[in-house]
C-alpha atoms as a PDB file:
ATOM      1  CA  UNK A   1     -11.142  26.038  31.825  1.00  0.00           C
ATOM      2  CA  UNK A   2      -7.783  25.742  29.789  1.00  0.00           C
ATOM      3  CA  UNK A   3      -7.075  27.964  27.643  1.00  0.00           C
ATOM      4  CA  UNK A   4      -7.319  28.411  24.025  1.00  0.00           C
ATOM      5  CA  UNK A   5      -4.035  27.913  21.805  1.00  0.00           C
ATOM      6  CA  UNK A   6      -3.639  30.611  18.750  1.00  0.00           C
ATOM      7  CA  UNK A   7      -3.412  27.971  15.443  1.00  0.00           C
ATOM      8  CA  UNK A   8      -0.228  29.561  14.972  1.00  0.00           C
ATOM      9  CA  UNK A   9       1.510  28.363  18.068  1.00  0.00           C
ATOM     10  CA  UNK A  10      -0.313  25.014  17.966  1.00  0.00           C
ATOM     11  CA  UNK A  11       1.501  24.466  14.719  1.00  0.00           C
ATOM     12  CA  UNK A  12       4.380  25.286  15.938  1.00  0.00           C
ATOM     13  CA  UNK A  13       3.741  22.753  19.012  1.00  0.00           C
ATOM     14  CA  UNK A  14       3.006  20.065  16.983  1.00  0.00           C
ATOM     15  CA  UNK A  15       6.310  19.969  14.805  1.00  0.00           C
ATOM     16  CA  UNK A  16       8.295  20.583  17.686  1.00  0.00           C
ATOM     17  CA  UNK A  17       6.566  17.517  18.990  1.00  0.00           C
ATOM     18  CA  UNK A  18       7.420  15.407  16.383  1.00  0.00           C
ATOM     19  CA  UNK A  19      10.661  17.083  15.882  1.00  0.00           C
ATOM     20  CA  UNK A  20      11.654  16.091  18.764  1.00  0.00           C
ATOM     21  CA  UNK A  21      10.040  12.650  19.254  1.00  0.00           C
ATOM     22  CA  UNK A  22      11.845  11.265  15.955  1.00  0.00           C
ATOM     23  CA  UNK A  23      15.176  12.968  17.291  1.00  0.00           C
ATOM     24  CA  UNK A  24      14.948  10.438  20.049  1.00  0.00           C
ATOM     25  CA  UNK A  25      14.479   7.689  18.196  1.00  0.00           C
ATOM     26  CA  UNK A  26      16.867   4.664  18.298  1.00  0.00           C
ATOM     27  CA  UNK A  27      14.997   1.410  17.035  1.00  0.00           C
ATOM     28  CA  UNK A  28      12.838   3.601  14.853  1.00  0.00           C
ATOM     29  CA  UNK A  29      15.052   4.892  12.784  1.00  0.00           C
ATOM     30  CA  UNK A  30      15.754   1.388  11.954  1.00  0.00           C
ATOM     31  CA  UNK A  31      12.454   0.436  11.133  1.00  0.00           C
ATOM     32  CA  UNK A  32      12.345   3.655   9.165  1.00  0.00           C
ATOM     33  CA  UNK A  33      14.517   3.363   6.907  1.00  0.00           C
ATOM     34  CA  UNK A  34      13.057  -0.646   6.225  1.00  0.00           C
ATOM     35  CA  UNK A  35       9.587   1.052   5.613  1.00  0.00           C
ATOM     36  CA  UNK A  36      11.716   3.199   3.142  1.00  0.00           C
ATOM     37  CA  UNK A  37      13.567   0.632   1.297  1.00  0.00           C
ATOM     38  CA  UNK A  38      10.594  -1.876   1.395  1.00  0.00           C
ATOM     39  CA  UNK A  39       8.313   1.019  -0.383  1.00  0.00           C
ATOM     40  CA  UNK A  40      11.109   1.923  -2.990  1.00  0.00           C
ATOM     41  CA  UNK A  41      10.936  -1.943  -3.877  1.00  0.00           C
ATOM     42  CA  UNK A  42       7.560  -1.789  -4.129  1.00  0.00           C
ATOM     43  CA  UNK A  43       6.764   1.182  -6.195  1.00  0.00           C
ATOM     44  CA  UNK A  44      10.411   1.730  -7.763  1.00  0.00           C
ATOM     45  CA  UNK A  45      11.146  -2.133  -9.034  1.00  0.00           C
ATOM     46  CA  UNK A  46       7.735  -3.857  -8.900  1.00  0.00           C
ATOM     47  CA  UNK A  47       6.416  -0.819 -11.446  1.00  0.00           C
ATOM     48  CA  UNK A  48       9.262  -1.682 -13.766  1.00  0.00           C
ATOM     49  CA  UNK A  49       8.064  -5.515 -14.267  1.00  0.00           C
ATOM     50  CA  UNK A  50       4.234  -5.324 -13.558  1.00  0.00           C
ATOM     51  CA  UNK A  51       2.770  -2.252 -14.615  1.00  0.00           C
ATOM     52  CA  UNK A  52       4.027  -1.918 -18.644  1.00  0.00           C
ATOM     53  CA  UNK A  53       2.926   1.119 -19.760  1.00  0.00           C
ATOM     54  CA  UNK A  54      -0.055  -0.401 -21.983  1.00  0.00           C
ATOM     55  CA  UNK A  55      -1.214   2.661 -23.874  1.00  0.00           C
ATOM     56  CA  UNK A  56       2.181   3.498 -24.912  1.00  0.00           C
ATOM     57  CA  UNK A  57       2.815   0.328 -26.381  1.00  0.00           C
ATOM     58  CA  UNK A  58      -0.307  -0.288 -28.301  1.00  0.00           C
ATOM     59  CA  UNK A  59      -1.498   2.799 -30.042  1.00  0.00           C
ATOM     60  CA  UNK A  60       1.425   5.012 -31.435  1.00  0.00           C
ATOM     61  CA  UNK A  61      -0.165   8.698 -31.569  1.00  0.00           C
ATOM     62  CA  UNK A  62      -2.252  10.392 -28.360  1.00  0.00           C
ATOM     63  CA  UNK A  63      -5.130  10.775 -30.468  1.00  0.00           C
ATOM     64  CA  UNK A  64      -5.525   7.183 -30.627  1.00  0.00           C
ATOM     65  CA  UNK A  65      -4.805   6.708 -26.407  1.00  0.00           C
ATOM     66  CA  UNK A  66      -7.322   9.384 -25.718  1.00  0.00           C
ATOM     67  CA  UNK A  67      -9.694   7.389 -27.843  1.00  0.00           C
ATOM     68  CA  UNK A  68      -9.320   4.182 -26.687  1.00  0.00           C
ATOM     69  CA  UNK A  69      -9.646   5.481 -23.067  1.00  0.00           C
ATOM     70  CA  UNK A  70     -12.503   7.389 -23.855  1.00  0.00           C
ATOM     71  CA  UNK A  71     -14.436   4.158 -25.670  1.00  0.00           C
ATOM     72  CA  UNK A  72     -13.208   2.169 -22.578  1.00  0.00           C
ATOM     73  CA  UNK A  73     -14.598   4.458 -20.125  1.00  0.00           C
ATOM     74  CA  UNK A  74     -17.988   5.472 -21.823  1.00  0.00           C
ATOM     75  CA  UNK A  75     -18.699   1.813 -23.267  1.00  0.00           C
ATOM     76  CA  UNK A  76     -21.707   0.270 -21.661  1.00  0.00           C
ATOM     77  CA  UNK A  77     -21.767  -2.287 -18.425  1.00  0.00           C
ATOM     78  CA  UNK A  78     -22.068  -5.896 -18.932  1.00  0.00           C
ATOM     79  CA  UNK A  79     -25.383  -7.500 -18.101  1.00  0.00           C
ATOM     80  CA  UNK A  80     -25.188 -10.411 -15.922  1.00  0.00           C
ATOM     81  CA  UNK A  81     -27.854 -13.181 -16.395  1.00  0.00           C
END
């Protein structure tokens, strides 16, 4: 029967696992830093033409935001026919 691992030390296992595994790495490192520039695109430039900050651009004081969110998220569901 193996035995049992304090949490402690099987913490410490595990990061010196991957610690050492992305130490290694050649090709991943590469592909890495792709994932890393493709999600900066994604989230960093895409945000900046897509996702205009509505609320700030229609009502001009918070009272009016909170409002309008509050009447958009309490307003009734549409019935189908």
């Amino acid at each position: 029967m193996p035995e049992a691992i304090p949490k402690k030390n099987l913490i410490l296992l595990t990061y010196r696992f991957y610690k050492e595994g992305f130490r290694s790495m050649t090709l991943g490192r590469t592909l890495w830093k792709i994932i890393f520039i493709k999600l900066l695109i994604m989230f960093g430039v895409l945000k900046i033409f897509f996702f205009q900050d509505f609320l700030e651009s229609s009502f001009s004081t918070d009272e009016e935001r909170a409002e309008y969110v509050l009447n958009q998220l309490t307003k009734p569901a549409r019935q189908f026919k």
